[in-house]
PDB file of N, CA and C in Angstrom:
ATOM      1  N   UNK A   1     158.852 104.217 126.925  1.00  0.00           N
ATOM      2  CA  UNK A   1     157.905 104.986 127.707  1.00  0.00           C
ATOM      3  C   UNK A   1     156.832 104.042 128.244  1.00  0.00           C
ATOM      4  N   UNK A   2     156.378 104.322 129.562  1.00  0.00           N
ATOM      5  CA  UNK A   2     155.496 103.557 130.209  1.00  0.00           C
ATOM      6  C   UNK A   2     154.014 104.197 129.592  1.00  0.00           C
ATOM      7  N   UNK A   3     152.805 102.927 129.354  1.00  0.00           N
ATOM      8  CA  UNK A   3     151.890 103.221 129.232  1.00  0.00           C
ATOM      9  C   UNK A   3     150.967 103.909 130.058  1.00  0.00           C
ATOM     10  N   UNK A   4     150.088 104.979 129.777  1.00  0.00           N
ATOM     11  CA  UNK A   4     149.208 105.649 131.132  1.00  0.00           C
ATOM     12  C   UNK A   4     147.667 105.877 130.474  1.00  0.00           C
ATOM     13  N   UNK A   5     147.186 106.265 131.123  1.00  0.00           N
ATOM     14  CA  UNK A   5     145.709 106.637 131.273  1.00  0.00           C
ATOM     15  C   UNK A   5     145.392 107.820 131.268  1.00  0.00           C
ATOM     16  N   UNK A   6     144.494 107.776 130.394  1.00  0.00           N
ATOM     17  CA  UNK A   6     143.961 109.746 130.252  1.00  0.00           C
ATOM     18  C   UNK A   6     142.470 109.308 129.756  1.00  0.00           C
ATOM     19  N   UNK A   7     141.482 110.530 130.564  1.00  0.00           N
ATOM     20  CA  UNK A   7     140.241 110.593 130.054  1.00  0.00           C
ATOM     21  C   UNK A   7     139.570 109.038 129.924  1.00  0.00           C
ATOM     22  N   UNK A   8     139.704 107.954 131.060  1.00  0.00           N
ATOM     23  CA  UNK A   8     139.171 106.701 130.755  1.00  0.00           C
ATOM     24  C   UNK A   8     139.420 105.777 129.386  1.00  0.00           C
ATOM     25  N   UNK A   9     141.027 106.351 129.050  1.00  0.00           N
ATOM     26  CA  UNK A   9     141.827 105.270 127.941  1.00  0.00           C
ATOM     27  C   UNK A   9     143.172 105.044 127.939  1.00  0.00           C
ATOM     28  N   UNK A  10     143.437 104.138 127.908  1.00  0.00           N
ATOM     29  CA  UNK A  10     144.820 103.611 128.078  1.00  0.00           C
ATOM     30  C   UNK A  10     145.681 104.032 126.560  1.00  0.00           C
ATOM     31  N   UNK A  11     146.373 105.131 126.583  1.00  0.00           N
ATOM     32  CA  UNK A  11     147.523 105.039 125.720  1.00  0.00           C
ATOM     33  C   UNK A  11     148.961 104.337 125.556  1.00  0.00           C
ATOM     34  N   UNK A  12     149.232 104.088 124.616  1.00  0.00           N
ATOM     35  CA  UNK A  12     151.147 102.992 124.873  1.00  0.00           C
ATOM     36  C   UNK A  12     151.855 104.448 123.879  1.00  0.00           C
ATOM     37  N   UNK A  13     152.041 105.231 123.866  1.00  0.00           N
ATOM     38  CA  UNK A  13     152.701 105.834 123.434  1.00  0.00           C
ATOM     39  C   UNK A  13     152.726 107.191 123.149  1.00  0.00           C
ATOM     40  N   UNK A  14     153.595 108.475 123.209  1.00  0.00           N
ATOM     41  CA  UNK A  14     153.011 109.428 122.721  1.00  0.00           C
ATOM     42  C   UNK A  14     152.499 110.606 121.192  1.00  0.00           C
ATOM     43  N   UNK A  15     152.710 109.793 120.963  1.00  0.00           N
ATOM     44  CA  UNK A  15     152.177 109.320 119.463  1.00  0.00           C
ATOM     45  C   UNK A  15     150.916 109.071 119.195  1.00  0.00           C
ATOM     46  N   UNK A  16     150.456 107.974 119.723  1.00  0.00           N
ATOM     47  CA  UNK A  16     148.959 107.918 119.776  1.00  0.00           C
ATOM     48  C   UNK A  16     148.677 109.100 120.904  1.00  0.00           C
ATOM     49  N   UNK A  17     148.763 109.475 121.866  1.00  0.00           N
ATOM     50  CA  UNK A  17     148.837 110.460 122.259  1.00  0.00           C
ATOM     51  C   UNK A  17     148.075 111.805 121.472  1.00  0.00           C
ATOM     52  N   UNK A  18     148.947 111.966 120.583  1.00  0.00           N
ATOM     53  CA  UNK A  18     149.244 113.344 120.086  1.00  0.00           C
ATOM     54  C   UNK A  18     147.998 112.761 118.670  1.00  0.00           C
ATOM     55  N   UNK A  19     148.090 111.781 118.270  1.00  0.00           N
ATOM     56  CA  UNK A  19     146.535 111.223 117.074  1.00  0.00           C
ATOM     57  C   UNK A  19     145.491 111.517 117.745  1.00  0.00           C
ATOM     58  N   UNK A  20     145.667 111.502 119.014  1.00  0.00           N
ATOM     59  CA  UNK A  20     144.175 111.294 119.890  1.00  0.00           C
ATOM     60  C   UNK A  20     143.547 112.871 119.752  1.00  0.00           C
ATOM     61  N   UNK A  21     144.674 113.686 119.547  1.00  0.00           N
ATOM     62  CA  UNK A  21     143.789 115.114 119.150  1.00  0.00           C
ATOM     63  C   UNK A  21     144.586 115.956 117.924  1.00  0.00           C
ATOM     64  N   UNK A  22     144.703 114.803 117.368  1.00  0.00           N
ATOM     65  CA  UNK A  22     145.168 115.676 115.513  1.00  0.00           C
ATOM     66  C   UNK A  22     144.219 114.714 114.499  1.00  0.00           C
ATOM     67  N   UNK A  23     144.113 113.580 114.931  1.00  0.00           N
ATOM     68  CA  UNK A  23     143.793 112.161 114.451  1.00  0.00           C
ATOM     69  C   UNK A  23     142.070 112.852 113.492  1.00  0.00           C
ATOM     70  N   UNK A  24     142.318 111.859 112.532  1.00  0.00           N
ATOM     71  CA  UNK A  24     140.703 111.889 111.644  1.00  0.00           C
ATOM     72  C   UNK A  24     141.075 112.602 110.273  1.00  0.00           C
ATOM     73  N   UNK A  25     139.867 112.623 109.717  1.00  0.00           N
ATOM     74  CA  UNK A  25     140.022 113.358 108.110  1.00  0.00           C
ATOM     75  C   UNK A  25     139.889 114.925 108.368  1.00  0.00           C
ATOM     76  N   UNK A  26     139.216 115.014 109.448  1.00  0.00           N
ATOM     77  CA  UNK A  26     139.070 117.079 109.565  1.00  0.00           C
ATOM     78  C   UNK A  26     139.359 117.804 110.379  1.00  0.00           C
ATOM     79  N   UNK A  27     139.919 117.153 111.345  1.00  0.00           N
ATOM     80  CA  UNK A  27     140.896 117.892 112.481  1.00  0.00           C
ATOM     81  C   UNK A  27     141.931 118.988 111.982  1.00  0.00           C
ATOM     82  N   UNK A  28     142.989 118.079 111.182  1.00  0.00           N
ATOM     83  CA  UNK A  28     144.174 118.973 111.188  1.00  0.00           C
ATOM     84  C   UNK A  28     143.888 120.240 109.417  1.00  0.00           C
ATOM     85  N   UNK A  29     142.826 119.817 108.790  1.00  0.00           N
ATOM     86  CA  UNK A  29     142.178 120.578 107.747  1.00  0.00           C
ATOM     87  C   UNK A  29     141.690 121.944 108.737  1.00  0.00           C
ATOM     88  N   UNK A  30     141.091 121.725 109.785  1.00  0.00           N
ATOM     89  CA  UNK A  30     140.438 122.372 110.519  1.00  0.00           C
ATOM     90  C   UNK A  30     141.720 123.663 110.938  1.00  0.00           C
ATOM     91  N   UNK A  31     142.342 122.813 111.920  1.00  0.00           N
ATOM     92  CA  UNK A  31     143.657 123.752 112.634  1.00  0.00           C
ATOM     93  C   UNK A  31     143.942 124.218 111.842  1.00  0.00           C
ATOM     94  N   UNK A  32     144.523 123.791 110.376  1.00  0.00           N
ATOM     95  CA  UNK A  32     144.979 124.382 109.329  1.00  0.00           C
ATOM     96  C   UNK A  32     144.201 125.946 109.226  1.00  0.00           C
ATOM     97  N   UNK A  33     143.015 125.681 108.876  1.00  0.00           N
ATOM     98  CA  UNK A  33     142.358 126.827 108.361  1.00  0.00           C
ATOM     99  C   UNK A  33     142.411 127.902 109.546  1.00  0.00           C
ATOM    100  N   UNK A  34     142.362 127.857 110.641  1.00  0.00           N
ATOM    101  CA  UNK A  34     142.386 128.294 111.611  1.00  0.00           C
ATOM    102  C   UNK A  34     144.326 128.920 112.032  1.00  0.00           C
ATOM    103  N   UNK A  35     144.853 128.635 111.347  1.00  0.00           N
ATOM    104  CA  UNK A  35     146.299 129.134 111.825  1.00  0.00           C
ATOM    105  C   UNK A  35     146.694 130.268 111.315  1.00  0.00           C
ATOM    106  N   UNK A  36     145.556 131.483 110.529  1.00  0.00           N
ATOM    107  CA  UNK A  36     146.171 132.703 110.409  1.00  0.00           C
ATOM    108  C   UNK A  36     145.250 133.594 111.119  1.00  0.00           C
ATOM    109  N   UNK A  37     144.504 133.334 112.496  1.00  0.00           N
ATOM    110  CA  UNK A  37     143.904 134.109 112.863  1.00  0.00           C
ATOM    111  C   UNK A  37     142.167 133.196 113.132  1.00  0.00           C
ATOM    112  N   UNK A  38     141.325 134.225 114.045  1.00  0.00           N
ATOM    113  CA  UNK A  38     139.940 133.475 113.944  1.00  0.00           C
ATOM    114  C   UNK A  38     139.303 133.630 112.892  1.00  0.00           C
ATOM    115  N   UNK A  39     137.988 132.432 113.003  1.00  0.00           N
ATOM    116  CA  UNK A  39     137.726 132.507 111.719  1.00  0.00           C
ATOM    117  C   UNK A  39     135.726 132.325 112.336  1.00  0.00           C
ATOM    118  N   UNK A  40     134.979 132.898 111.530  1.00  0.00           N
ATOM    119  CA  UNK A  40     133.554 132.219 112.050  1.00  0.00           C
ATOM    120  C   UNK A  40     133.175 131.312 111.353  1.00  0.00           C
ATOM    121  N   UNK A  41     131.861 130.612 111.996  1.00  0.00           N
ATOM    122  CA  UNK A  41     131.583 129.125 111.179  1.00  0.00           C
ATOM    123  C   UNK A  41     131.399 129.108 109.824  1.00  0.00           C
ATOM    124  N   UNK A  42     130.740 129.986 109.316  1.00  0.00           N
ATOM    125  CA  UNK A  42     130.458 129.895 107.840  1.00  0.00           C
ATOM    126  C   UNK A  42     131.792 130.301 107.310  1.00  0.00           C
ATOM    127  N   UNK A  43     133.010 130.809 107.241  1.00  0.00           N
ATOM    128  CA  UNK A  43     133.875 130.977 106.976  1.00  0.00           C
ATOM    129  C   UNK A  43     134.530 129.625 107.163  1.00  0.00           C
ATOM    130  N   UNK A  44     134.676 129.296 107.845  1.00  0.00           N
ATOM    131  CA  UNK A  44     135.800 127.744 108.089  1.00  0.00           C
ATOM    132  C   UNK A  44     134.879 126.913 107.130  1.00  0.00           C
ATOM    133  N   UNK A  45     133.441 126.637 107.222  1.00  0.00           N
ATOM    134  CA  UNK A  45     132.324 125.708 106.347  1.00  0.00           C
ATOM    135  C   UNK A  45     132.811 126.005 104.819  1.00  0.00           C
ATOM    136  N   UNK A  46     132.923 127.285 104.363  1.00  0.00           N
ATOM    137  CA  UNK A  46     133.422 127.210 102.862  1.00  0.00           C
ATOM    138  C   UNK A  46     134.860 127.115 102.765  1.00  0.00           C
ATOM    139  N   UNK A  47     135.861 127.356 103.438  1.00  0.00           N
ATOM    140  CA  UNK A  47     137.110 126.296 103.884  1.00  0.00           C
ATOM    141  C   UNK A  47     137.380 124.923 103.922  1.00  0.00           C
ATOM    142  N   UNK A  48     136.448 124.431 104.115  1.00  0.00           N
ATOM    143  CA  UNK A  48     136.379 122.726 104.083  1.00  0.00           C
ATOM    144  C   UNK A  48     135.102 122.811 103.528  1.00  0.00           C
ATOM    145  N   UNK A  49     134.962 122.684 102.227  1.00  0.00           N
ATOM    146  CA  UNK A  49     133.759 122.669 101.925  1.00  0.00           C
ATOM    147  C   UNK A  49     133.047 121.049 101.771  1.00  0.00           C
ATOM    148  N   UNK A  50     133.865 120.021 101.795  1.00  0.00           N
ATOM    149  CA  UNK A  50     133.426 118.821 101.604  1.00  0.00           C
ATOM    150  C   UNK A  50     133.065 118.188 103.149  1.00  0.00           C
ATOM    151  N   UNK A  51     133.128 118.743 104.118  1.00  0.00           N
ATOM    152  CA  UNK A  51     132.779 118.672 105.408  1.00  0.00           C
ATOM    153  C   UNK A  51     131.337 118.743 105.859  1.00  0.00           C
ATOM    154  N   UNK A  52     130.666 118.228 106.105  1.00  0.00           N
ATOM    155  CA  UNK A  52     129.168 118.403 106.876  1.00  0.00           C
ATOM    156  C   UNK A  52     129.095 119.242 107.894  1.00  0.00           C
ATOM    157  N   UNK A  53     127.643 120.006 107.926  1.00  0.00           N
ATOM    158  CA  UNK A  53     128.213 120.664 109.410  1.00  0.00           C
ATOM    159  C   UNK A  53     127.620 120.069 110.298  1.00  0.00           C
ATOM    160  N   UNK A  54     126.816 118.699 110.281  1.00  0.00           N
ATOM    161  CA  UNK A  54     126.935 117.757 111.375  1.00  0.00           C
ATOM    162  C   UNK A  54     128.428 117.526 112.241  1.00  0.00           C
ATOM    163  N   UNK A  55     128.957 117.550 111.230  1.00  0.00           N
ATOM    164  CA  UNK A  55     130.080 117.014 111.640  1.00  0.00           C
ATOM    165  C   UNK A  55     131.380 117.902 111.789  1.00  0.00           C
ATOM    166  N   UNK A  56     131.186 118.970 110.909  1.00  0.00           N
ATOM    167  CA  UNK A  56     132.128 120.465 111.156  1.00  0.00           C
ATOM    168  C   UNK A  56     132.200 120.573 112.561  1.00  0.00           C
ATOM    169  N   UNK A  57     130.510 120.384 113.722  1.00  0.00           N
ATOM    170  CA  UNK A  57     130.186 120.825 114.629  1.00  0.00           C
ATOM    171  C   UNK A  57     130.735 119.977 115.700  1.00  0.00           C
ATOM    172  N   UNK A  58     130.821 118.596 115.207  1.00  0.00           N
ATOM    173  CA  UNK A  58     131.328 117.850 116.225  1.00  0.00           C
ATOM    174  C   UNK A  58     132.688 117.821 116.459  1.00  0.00           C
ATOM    175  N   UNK A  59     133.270 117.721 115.195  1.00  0.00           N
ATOM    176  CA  UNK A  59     135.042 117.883 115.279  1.00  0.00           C
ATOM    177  C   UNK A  59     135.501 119.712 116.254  1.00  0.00           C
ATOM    178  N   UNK A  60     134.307 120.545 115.976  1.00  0.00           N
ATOM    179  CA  UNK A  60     135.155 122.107 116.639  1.00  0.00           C
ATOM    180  C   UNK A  60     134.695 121.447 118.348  1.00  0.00           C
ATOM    181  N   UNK A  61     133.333 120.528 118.093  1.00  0.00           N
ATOM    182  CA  UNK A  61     133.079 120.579 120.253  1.00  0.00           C
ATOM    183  C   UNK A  61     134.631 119.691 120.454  1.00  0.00           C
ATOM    184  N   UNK A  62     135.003 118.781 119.742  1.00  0.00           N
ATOM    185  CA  UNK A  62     136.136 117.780 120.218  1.00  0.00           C
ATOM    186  C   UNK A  62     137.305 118.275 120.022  1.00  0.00           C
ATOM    187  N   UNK A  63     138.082 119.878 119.250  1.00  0.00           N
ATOM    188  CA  UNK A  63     138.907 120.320 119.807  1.00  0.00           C
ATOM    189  C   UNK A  63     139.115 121.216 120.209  1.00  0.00           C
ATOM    190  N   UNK A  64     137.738 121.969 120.660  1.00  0.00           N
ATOM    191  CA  UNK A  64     137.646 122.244 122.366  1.00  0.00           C
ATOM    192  C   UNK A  64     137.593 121.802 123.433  1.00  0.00           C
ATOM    193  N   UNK A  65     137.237 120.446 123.444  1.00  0.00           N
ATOM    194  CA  UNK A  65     137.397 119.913 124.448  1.00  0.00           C
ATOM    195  C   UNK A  65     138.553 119.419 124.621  1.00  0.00           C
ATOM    196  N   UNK A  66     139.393 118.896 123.694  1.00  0.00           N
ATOM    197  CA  UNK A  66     140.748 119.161 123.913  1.00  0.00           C
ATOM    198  C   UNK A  66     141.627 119.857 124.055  1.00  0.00           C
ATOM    199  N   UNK A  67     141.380 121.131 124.382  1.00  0.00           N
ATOM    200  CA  UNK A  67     142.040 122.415 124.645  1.00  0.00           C
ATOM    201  C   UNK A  67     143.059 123.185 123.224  1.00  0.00           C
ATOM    202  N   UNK A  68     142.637 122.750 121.924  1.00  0.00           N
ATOM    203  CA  UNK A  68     143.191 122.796 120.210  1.00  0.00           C
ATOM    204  C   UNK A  68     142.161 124.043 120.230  1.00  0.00           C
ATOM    205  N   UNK A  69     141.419 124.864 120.474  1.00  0.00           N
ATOM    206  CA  UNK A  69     140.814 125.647 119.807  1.00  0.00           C
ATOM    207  C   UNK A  69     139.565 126.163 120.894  1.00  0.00           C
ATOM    208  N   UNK A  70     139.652 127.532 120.961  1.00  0.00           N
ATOM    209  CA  UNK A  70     138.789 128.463 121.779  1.00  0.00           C
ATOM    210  C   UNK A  70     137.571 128.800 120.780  1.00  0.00           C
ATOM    211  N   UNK A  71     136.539 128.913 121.554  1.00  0.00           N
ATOM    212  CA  UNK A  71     135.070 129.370 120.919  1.00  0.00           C
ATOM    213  C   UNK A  71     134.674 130.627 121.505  1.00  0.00           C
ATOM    214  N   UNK A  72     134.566 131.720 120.649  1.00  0.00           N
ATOM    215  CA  UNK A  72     134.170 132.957 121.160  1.00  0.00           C
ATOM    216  C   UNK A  72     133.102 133.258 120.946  1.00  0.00           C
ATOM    217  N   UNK A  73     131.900 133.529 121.546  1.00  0.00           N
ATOM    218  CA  UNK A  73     130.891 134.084 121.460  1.00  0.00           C
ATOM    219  C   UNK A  73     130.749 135.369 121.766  1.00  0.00           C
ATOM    220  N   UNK A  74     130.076 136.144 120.077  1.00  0.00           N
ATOM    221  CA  UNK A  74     130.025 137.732 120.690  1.00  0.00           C
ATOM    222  C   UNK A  74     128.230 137.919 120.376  1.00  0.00           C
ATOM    223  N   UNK A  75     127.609 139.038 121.383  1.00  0.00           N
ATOM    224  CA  UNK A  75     126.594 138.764 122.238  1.00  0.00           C
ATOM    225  C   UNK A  75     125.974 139.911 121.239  1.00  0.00           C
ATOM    226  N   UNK A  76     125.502 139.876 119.701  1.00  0.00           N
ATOM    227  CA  UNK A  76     125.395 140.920 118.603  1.00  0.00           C
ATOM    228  C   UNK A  76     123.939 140.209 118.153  1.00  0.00           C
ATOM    229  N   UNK A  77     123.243 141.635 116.954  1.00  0.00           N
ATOM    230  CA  UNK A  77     122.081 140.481 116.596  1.00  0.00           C
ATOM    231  C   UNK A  77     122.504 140.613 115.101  1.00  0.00           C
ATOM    232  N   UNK A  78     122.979 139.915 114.376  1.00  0.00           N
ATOM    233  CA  UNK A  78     122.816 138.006 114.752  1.00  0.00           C
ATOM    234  C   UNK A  78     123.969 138.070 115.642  1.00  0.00           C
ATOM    235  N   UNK A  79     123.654 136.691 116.666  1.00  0.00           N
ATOM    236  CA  UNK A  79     124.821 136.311 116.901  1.00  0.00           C
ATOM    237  C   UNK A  79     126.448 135.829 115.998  1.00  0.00           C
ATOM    238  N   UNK A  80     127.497 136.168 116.586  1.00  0.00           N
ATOM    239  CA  UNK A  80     128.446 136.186 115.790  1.00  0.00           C
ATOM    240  C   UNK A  80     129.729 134.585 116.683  1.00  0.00           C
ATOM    241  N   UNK A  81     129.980 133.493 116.125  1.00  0.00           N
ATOM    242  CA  UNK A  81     131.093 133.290 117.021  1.00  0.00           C
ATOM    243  C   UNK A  81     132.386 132.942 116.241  1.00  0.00           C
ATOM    244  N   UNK A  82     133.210 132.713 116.631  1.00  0.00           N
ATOM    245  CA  UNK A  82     134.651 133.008 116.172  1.00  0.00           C
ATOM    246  C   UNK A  82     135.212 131.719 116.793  1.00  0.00           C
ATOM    247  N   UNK A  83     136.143 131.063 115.382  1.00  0.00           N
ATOM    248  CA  UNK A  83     137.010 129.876 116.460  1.00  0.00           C
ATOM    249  C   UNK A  83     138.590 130.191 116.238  1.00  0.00           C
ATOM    250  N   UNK A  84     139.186 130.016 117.134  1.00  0.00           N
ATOM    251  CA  UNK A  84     140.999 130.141 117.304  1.00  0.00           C
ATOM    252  C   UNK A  84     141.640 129.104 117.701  1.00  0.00           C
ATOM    253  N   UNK A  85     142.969 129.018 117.427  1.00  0.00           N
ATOM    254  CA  UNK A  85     143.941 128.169 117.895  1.00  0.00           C
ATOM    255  C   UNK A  85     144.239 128.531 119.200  1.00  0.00           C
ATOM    256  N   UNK A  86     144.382 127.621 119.903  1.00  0.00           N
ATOM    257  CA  UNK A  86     145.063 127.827 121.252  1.00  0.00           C
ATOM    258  C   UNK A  86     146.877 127.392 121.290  1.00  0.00           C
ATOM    259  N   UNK A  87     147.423 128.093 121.852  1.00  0.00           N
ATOM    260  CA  UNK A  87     148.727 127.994 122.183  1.00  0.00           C
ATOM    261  C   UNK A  87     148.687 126.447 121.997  1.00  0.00           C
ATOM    262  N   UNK A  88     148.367 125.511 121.987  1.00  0.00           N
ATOM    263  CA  UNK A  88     148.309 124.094 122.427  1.00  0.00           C
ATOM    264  C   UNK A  88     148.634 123.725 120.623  1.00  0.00           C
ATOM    265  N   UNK A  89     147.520 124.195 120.205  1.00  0.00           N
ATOM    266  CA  UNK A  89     147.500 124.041 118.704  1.00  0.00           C
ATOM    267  C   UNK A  89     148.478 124.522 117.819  1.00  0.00           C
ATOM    268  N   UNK A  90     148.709 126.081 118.378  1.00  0.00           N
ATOM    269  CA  UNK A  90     149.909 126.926 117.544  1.00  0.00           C
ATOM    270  C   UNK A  90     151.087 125.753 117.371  1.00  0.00           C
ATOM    271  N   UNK A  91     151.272 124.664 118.699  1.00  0.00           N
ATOM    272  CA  UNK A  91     152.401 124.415 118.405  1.00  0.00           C
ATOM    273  C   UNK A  91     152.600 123.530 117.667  1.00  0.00           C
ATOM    274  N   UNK A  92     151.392 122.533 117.068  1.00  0.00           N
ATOM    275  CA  UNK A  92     151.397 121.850 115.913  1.00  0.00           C
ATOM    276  C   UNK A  92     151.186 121.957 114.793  1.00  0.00           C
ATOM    277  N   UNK A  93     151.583 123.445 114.280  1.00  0.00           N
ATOM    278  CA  UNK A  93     151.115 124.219 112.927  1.00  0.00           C
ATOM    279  C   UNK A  93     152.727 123.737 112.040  1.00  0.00           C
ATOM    280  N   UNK A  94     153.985 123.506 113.008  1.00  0.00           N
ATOM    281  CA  UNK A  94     155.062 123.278 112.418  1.00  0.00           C
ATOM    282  C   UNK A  94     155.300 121.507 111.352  1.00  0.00           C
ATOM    283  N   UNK A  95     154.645 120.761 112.658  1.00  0.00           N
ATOM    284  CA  UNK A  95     154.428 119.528 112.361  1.00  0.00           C
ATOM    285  C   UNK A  95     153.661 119.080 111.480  1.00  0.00           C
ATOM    286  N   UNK A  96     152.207 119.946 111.104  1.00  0.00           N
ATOM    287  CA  UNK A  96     151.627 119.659 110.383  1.00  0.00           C
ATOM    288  C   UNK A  96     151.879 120.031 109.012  1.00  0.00           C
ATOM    289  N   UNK A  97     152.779 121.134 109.029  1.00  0.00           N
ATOM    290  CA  UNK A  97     153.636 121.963 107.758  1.00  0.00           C
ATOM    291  C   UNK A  97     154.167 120.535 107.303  1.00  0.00           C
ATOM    292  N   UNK A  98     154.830 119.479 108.241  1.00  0.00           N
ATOM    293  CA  UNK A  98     155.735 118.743 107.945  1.00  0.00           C
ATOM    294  C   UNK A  98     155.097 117.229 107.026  1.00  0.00           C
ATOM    295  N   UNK A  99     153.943 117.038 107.732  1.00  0.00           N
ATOM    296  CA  UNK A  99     153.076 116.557 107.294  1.00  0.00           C
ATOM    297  C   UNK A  99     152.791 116.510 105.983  1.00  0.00           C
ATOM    298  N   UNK A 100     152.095 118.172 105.494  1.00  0.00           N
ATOM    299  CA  UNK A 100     151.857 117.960 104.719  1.00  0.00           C
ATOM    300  C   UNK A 100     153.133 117.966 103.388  1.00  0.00           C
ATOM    301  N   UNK A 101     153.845 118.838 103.671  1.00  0.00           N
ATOM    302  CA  UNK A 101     155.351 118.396 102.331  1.00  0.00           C
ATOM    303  C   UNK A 101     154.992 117.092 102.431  1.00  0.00           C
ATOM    304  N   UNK A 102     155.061 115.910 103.449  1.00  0.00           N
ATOM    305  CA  UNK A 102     155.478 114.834 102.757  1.00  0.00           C
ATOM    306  C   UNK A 102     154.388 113.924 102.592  1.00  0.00           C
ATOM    307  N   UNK A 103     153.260 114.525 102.675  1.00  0.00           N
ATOM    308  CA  UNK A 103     152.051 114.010 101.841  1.00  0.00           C
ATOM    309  C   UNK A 103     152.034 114.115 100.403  1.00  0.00           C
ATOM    310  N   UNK A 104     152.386 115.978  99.843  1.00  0.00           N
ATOM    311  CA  UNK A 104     153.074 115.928  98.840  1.00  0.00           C
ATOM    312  C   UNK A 104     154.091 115.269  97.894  1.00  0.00           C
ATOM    313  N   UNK A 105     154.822 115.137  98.571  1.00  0.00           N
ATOM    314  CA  UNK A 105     156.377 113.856  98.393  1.00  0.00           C
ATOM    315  C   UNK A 105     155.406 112.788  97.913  1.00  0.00           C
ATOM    316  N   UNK A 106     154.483 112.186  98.647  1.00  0.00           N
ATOM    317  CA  UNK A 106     154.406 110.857  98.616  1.00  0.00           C
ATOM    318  C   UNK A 106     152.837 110.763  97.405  1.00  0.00           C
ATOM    319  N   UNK A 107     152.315 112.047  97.415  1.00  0.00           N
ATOM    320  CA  UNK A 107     151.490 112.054  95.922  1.00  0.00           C
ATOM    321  C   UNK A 107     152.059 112.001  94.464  1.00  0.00           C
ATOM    322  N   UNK A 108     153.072 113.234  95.133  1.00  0.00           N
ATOM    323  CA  UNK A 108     154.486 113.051  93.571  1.00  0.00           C
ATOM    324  C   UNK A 108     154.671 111.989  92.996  1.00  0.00           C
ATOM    325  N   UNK A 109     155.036 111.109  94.282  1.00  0.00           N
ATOM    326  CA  UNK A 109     155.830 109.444  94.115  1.00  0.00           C
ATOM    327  C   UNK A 109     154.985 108.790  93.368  1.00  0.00           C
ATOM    328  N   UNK A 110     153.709 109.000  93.740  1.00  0.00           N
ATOM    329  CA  UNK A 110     152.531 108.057  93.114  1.00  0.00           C
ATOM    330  C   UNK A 110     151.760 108.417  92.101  1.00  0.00           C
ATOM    331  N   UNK A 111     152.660 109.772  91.549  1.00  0.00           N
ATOM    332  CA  UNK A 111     152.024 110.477  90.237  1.00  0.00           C
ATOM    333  C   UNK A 111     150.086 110.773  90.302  1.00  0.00           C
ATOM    334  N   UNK A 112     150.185 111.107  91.385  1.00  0.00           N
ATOM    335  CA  UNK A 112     148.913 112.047  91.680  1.00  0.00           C
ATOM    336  C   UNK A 112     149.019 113.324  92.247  1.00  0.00           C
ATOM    337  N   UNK A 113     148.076 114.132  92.380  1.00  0.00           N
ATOM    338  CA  UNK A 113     147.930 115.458  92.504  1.00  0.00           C
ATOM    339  C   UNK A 113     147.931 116.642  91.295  1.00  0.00           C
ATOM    340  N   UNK A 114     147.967 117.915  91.891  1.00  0.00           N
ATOM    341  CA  UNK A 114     147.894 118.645  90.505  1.00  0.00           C
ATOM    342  C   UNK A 114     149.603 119.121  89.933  1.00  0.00           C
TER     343      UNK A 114
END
């Protein structure tokens, strides 16, 4: 595959590609939590509870901006908002299934986990 350009960066593969919006420690924790439906912030925050919400906040703006996840705002007092998977995301709920078995596999191997 020929190398191309997206968003002012040169990718060689689609692979890195596809890291460029699964990639990090709380992305795919994130999608995860998010794959049986929406969820609001304080709900996903005690979901990943070892997550900052400095940083809860920055990983949901970066996969919205990658088109991984819709932000709903409903217009209530208090305000209420809601985050979802987008079709984009749904379709890496299989892969990441795959993922994780063989993260498993490979904790087994190394006689860690519970």
């Amino acid at each position: 595959m020929k190398d191309f350009r997206h968003e002012h960066r040169l990718y060689y593969s689609p692979v890195e590609f596809a890291m460029a919006h699964l990639g990090g420690t709380w992305k795919i924790p994130i999608l995860l939590s998010l794959r049986h439906g929406p969820v609001r912030y304080g709900d996903l925050k005690e979901r990943i509870p070892h997550i900052s919400h400095k940083m809860l906040n920055t990983q949901l703006r970066e996969l919205e901006k990658k088109g991984m996840i819709t932000r709903t705002l409903y217009r209530e007092k208090p305000p209420r908002v809601e985050y979802a998977l987008t079709a984009k995301a749904q379709r890496a709920l299989p892969i990441l299934d795959q993922l994780t078995a063989y993260g498993e596999y490979l904790m087994a191997a190394a006689g860690v986990g519970g």
